[in-house]
PDB file of N, CA and C in Angstrom:
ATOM      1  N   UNK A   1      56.855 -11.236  16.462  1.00  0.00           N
ATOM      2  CA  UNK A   1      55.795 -10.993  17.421  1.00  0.00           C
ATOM      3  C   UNK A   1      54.883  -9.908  16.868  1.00  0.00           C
ATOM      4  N   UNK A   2      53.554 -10.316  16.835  1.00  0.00           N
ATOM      5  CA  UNK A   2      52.429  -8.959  16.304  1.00  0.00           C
ATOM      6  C   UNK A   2      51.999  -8.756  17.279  1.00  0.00           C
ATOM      7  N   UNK A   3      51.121  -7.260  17.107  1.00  0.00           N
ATOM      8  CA  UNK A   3      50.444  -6.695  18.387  1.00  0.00           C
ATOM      9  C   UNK A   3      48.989  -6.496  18.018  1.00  0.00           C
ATOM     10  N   UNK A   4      48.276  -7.134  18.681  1.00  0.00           N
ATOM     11  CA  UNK A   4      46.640  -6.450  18.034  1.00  0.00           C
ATOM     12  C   UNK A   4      46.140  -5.786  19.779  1.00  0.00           C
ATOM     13  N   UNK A   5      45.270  -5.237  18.032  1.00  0.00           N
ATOM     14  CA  UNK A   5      44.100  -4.133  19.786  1.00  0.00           C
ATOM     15  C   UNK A   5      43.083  -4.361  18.432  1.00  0.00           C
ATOM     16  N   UNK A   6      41.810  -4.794  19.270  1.00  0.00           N
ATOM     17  CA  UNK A   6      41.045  -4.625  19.431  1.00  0.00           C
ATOM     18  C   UNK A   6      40.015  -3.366  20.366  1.00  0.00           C
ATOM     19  N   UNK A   7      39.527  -2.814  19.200  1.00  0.00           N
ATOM     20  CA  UNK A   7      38.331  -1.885  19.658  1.00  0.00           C
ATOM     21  C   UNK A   7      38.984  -0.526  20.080  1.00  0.00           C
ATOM     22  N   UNK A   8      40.292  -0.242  19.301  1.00  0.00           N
ATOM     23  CA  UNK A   8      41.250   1.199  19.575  1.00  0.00           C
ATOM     24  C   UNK A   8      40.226   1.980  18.789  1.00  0.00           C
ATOM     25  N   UNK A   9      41.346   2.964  18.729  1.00  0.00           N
ATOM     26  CA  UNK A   9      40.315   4.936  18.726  1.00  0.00           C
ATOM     27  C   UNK A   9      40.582   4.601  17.180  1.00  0.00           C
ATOM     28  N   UNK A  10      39.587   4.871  16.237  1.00  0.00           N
ATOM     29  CA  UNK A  10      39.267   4.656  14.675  1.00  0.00           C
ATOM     30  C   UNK A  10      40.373   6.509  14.353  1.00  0.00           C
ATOM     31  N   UNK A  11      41.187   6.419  13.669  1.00  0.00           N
ATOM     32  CA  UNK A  11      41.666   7.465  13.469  1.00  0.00           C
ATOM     33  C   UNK A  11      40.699   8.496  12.366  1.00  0.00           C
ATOM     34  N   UNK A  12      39.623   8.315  11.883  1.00  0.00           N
ATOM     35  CA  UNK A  12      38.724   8.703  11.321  1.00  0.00           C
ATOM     36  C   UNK A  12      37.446   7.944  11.215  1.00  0.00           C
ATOM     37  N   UNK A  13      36.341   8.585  10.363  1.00  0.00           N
ATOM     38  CA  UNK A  13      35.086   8.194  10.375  1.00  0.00           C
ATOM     39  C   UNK A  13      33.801   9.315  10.569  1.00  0.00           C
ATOM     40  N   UNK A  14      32.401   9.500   9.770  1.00  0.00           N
ATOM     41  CA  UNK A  14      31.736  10.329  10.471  1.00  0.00           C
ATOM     42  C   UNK A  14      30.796  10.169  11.738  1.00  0.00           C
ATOM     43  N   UNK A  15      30.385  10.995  12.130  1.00  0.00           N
ATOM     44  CA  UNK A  15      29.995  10.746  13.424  1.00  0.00           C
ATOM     45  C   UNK A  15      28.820  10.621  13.040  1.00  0.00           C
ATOM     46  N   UNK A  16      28.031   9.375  14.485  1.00  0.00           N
ATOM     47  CA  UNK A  16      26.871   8.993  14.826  1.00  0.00           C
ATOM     48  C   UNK A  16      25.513   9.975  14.282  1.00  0.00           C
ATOM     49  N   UNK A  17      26.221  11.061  15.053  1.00  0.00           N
ATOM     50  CA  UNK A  17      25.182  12.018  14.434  1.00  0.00           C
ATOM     51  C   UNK A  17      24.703  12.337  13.457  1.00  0.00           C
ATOM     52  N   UNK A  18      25.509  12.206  12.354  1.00  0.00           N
ATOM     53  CA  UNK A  18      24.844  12.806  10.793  1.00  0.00           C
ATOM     54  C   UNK A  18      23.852  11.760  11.031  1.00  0.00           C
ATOM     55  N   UNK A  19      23.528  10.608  10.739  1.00  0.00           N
ATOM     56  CA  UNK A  19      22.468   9.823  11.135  1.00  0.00           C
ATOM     57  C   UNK A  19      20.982   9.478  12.094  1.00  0.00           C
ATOM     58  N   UNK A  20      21.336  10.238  12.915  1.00  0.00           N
ATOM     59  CA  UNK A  20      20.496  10.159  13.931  1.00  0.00           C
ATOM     60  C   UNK A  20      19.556  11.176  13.920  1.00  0.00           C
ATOM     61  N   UNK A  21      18.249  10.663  14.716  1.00  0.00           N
ATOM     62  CA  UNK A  21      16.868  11.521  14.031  1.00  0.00           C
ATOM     63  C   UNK A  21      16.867  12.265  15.363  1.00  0.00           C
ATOM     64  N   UNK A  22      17.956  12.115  16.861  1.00  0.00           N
ATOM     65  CA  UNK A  22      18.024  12.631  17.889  1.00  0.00           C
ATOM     66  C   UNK A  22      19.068  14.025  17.436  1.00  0.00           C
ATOM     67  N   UNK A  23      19.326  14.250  17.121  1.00  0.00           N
ATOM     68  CA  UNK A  23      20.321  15.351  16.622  1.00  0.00           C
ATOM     69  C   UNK A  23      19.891  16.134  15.566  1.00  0.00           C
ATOM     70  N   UNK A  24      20.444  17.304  16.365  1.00  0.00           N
ATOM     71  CA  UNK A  24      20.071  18.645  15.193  1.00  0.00           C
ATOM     72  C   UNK A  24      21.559  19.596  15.022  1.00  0.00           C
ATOM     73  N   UNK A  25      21.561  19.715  13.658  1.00  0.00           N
ATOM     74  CA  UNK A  25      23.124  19.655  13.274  1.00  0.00           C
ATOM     75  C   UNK A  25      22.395  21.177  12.622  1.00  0.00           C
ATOM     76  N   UNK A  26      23.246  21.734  12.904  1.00  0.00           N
ATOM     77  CA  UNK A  26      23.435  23.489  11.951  1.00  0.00           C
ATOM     78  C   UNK A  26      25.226  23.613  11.592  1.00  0.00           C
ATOM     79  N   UNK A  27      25.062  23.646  10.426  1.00  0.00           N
ATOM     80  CA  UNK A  27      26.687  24.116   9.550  1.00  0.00           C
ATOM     81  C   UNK A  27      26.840  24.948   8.540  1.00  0.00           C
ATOM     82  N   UNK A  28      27.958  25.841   9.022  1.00  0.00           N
ATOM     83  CA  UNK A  28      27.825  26.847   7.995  1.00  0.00           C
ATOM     84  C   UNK A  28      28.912  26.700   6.931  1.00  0.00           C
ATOM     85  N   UNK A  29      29.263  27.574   6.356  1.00  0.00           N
ATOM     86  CA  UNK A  29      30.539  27.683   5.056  1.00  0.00           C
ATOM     87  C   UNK A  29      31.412  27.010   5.555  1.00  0.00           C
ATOM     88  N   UNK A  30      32.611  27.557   6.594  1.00  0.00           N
ATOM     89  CA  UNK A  30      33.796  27.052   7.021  1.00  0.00           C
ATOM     90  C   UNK A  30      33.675  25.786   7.756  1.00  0.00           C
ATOM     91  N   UNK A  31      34.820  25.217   7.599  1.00  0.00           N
ATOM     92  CA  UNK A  31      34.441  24.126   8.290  1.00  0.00           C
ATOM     93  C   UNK A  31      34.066  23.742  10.168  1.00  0.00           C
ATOM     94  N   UNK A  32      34.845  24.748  10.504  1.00  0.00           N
ATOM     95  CA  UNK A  32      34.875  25.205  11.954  1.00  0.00           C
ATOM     96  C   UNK A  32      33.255  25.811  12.272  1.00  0.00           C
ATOM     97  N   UNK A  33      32.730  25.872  11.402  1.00  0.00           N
ATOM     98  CA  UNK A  33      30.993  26.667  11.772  1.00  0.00           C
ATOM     99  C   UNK A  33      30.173  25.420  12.050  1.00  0.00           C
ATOM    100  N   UNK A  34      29.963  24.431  12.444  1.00  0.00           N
ATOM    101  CA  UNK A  34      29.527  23.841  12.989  1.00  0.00           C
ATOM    102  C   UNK A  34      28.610  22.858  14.285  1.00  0.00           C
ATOM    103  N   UNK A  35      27.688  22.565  14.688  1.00  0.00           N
ATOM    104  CA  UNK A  35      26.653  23.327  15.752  1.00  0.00           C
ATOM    105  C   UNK A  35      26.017  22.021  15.989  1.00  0.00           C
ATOM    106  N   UNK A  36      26.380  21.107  16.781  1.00  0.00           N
ATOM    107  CA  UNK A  36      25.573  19.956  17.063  1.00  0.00           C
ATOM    108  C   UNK A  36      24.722  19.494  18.276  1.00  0.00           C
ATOM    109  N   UNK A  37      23.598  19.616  18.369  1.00  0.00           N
ATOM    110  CA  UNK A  37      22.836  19.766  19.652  1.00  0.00           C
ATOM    111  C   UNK A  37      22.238  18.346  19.519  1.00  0.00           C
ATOM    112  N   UNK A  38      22.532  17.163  20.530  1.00  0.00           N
ATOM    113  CA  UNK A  38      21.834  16.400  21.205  1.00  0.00           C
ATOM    114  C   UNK A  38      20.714  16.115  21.927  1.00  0.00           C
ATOM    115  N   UNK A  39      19.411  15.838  21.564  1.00  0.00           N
ATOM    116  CA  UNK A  39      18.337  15.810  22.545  1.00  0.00           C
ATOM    117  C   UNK A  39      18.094  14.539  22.456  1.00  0.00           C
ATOM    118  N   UNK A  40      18.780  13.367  22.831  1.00  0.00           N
ATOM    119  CA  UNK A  40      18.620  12.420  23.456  1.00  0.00           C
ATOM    120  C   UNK A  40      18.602  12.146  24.813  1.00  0.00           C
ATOM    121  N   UNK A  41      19.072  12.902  25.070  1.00  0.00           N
ATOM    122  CA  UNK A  41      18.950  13.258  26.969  1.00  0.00           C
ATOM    123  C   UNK A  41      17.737  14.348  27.348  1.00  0.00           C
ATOM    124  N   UNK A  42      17.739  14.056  28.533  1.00  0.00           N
ATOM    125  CA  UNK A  42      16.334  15.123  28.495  1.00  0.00           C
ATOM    126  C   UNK A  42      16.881  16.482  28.991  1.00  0.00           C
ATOM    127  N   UNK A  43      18.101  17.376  29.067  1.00  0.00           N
ATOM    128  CA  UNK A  43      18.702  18.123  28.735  1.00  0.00           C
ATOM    129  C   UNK A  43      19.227  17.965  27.765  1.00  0.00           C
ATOM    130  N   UNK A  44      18.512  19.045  26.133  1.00  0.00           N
ATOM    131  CA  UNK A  44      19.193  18.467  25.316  1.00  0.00           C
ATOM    132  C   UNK A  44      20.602  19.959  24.976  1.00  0.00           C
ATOM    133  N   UNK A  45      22.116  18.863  24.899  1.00  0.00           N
ATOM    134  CA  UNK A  45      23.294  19.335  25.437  1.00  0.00           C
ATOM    135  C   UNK A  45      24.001  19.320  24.017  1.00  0.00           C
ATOM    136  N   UNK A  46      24.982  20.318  23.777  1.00  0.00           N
ATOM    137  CA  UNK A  46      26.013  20.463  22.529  1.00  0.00           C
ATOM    138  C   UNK A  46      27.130  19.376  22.467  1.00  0.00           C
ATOM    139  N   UNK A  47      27.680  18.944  21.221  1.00  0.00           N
ATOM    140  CA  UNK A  47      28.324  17.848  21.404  1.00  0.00           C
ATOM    141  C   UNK A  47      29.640  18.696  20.495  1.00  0.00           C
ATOM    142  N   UNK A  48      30.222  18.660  21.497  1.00  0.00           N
ATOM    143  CA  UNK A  48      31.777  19.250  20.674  1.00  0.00           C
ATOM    144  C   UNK A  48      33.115  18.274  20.498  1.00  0.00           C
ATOM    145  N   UNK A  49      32.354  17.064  19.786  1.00  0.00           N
ATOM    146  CA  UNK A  49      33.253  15.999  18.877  1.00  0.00           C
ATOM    147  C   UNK A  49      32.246  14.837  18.021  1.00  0.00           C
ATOM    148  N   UNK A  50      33.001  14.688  17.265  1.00  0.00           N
ATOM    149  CA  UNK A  50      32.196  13.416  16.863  1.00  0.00           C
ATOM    150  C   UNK A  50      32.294  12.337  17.383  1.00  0.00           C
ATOM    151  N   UNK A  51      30.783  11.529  17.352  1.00  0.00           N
ATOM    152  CA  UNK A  51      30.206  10.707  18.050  1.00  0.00           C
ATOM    153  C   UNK A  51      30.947   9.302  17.763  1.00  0.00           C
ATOM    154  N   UNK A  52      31.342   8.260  18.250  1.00  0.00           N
ATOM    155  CA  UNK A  52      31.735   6.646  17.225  1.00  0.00           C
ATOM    156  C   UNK A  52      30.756   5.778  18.144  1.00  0.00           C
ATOM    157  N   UNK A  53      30.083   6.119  19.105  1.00  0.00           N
ATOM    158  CA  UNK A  53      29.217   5.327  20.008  1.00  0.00           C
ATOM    159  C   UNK A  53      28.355   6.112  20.763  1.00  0.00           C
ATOM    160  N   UNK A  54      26.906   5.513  20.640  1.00  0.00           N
ATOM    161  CA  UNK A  54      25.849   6.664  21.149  1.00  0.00           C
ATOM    162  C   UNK A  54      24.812   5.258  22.035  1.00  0.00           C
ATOM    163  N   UNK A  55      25.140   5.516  23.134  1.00  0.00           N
ATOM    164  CA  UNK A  55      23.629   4.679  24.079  1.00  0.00           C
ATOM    165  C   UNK A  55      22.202   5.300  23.421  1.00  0.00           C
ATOM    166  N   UNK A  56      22.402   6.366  23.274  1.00  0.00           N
ATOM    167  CA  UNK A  56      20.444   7.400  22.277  1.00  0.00           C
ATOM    168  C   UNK A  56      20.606   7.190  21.393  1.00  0.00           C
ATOM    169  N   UNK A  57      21.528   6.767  20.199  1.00  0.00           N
ATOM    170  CA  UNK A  57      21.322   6.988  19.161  1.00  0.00           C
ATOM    171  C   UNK A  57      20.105   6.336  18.505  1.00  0.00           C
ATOM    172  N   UNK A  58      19.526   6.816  17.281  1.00  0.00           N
ATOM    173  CA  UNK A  58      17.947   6.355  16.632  1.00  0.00           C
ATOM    174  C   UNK A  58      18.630   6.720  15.030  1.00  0.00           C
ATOM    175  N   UNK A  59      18.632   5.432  14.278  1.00  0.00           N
ATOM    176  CA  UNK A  59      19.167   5.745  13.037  1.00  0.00           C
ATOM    177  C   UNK A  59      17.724   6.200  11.954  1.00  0.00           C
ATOM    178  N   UNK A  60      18.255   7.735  11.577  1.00  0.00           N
ATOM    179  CA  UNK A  60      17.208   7.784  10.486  1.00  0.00           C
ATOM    180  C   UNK A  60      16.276   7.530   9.360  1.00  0.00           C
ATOM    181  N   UNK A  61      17.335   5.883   9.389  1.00  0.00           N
ATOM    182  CA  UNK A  61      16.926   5.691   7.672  1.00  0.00           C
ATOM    183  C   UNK A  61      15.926   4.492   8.326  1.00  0.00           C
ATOM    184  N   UNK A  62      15.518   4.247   9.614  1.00  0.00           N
ATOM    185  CA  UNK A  62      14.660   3.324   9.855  1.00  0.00           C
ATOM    186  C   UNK A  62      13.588   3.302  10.320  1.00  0.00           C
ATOM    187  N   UNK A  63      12.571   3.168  10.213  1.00  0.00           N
ATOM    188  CA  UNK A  63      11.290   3.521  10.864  1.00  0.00           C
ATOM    189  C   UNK A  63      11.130   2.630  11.815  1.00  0.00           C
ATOM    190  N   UNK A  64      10.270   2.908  13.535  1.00  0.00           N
ATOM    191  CA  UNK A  64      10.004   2.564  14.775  1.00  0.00           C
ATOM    192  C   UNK A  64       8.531   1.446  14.432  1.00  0.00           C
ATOM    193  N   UNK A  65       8.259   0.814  14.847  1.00  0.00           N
ATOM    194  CA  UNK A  65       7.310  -0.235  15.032  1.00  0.00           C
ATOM    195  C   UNK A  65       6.506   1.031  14.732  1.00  0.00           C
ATOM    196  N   UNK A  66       6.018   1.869  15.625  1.00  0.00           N
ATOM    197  CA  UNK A  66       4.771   2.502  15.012  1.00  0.00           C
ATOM    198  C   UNK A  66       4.080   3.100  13.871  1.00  0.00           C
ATOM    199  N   UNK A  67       5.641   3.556  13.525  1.00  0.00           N
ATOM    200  CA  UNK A  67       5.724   4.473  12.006  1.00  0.00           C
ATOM    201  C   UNK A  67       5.033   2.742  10.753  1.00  0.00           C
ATOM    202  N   UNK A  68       6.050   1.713  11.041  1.00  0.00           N
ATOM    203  CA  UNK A  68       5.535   0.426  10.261  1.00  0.00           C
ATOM    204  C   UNK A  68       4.181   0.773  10.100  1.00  0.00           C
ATOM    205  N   UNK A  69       3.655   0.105  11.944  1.00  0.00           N
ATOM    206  CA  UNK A  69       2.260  -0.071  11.738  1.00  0.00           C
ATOM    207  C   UNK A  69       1.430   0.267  11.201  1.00  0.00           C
ATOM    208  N   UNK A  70       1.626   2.217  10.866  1.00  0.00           N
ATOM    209  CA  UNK A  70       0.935   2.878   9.925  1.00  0.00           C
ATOM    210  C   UNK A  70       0.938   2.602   8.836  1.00  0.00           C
ATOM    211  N   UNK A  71       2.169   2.330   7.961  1.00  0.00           N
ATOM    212  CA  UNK A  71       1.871   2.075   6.770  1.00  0.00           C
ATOM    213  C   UNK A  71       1.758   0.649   6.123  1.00  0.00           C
ATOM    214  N   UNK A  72       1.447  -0.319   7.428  1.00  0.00           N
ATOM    215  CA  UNK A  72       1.308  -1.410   7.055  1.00  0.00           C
ATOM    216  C   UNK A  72      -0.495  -1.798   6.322  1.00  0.00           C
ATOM    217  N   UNK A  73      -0.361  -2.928   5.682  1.00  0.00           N
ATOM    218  CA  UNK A  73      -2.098  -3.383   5.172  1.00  0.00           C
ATOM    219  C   UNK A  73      -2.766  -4.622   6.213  1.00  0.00           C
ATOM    220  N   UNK A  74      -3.753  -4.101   6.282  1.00  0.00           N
ATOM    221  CA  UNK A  74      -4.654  -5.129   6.576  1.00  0.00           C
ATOM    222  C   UNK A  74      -5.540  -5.663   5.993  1.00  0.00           C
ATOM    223  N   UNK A  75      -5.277  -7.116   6.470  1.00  0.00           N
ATOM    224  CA  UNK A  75      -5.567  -8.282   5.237  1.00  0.00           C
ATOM    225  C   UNK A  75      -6.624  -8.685   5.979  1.00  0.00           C
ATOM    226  N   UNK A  76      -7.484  -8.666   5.329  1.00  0.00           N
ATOM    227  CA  UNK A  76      -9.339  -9.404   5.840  1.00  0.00           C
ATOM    228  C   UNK A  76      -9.877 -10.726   5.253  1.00  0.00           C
ATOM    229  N   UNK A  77     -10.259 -11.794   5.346  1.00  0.00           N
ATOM    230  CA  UNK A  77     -11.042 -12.446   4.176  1.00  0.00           C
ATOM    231  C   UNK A  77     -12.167 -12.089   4.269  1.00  0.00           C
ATOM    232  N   UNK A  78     -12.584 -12.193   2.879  1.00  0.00           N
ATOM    233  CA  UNK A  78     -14.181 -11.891   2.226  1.00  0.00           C
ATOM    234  C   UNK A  78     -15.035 -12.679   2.732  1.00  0.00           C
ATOM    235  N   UNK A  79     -15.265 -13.810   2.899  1.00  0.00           N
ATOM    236  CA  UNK A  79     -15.960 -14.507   3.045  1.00  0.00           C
ATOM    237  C   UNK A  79     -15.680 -15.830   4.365  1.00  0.00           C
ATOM    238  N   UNK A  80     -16.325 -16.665   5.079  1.00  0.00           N
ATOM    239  CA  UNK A  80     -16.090 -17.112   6.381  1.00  0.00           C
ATOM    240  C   UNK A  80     -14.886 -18.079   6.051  1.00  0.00           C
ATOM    241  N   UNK A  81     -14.998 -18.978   4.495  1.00  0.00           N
ATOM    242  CA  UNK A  81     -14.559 -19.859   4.326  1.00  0.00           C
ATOM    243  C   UNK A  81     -12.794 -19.258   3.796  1.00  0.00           C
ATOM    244  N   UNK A  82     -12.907 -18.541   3.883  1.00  0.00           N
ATOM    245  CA  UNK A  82     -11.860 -17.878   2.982  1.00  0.00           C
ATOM    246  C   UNK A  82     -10.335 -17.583   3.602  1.00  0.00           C
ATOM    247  N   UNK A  83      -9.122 -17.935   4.126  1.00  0.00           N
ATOM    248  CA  UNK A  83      -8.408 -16.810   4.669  1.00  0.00           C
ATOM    249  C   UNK A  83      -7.560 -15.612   4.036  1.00  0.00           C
ATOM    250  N   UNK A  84      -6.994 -15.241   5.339  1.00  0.00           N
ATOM    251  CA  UNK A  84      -6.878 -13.378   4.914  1.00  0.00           C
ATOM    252  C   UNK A  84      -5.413 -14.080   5.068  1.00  0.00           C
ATOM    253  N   UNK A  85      -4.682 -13.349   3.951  1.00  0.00           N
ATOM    254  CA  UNK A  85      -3.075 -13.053   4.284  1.00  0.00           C
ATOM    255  C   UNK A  85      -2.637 -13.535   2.386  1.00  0.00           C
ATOM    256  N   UNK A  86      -1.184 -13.695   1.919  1.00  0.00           N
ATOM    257  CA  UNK A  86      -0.876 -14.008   0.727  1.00  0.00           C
ATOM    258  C   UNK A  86      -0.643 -15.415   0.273  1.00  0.00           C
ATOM    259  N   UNK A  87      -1.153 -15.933  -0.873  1.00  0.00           N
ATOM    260  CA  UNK A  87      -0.874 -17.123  -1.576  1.00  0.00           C
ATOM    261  C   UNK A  87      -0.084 -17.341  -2.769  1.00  0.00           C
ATOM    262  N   UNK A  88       0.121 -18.333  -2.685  1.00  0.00           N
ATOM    263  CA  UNK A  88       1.394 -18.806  -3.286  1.00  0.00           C
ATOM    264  C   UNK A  88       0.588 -18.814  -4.832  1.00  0.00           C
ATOM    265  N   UNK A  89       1.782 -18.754  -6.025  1.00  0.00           N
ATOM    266  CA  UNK A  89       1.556 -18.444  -7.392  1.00  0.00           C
ATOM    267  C   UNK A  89       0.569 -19.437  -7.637  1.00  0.00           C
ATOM    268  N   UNK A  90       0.667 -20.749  -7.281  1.00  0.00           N
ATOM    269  CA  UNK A  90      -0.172 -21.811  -8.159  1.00  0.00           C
ATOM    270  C   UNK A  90      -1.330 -21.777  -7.331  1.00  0.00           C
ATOM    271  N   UNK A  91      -1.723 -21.338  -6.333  1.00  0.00           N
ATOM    272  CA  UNK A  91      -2.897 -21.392  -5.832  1.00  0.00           C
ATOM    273  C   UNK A  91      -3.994 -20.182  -6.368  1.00  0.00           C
ATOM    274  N   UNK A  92      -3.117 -19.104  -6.697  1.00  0.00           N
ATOM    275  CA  UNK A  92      -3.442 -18.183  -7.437  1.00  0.00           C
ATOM    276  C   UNK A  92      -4.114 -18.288  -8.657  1.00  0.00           C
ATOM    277  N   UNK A  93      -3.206 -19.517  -9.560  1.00  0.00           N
ATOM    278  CA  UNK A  93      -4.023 -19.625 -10.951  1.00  0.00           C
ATOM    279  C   UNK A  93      -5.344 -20.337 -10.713  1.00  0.00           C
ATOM    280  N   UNK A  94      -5.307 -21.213  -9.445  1.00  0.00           N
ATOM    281  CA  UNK A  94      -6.871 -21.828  -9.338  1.00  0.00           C
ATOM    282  C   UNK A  94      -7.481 -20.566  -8.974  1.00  0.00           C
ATOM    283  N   UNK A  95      -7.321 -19.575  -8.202  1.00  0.00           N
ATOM    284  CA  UNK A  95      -8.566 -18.740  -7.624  1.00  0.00           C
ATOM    285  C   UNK A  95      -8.550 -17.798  -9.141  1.00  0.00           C
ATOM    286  N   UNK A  96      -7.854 -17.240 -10.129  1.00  0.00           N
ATOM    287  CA  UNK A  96      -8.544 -16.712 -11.094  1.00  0.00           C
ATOM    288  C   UNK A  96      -8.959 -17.270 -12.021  1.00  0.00           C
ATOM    289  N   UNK A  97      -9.182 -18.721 -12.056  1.00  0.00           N
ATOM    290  CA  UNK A  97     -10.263 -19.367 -12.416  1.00  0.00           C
ATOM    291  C   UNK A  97     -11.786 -19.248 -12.143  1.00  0.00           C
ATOM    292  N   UNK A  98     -11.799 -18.972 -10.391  1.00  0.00           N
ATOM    293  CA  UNK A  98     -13.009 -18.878  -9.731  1.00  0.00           C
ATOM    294  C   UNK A  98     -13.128 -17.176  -9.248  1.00  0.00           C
ATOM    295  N   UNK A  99     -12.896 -16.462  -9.989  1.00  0.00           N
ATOM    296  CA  UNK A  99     -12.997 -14.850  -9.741  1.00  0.00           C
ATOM    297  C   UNK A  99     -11.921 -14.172  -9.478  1.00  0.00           C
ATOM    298  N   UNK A 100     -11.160 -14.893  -9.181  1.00  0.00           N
ATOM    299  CA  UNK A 100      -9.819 -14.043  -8.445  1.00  0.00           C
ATOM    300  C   UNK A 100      -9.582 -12.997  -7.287  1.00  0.00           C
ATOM    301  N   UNK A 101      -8.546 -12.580  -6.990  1.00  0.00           N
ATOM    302  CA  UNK A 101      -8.116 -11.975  -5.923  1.00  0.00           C
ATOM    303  C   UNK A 101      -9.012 -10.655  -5.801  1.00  0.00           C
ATOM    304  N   UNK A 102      -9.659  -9.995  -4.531  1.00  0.00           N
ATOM    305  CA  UNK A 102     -10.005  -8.736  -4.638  1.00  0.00           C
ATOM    306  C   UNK A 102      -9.265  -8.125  -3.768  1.00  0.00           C
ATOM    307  N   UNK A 103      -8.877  -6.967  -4.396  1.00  0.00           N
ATOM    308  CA  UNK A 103      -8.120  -6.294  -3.073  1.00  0.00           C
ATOM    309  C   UNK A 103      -8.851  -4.823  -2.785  1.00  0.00           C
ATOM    310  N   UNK A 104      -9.281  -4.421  -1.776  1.00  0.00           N
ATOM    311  CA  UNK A 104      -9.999  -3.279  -1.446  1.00  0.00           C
ATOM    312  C   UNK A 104      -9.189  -2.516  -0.447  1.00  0.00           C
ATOM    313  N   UNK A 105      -8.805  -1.366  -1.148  1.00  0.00           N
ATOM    314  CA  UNK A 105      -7.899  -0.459  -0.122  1.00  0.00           C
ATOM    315  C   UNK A 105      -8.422   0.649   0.386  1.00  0.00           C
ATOM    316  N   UNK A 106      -8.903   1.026   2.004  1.00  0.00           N
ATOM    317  CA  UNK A 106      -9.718   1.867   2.167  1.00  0.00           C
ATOM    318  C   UNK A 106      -8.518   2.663   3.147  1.00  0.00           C
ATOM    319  N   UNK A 107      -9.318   4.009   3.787  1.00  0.00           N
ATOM    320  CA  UNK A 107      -8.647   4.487   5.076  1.00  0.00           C
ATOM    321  C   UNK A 107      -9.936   4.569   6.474  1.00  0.00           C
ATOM    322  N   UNK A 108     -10.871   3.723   6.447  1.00  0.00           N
ATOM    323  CA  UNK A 108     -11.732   2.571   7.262  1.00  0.00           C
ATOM    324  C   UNK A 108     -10.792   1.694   8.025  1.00  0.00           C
ATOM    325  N   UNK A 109     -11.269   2.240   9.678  1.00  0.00           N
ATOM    326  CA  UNK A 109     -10.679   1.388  10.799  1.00  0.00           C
ATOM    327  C   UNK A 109     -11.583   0.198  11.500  1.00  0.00           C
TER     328      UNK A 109
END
């Protein structure tokens, strides 16, 4: 007879927090110097354990739709007949036949 569990206490792992762009972590030398403040709540509150599940959490290494939007391009066509967006390799060798691709990168809204 085996026993499973599903979704038990992980006997290790780091916490949510090192990750998260909601958390502000201060640590000193020892290991016990350690200082984790939560402002995902709108009291933002000390967290004295590590995290394995966060309803706020916001992972750092990803940027929000808006942050994208900024550094995304906008694609125009030149001309009426023309469209805006990317083409495929072989359509490519016909247009640098006929002038080729222009690309104009401004900071113009």
């Amino acid at each position: 007879m085996s026993i499973r569990i599903k979704n038990g206490t992980p006997l290790y792992g780091d916490s949510l927090c090192e990750s998260c762009t909601k958390a502000h972590m201060e640590r000193g030398f020892r290991e016990s110097e350690e200082r984790v403040l939560c402002e995902a709540t709108y009291h933002t509150h000390r967290v004295l354990f590590p995290v394995r599940e966060c309803t706020g959490y916001v992972e750092k290494r990803r940027q929000t739709l808006s942050q994208m939007e900024e550094i995304a391009w906008v694609l125009t066509p030149r001309g009426s007949k023309r469209k805006a967006g990317f083409v495929q390799a072989s359509e490519l060798e016909k247009e640098e036949d006929s002038g080729g691709i222009e690309l104009i990168l401004s900071n113009e809204e």
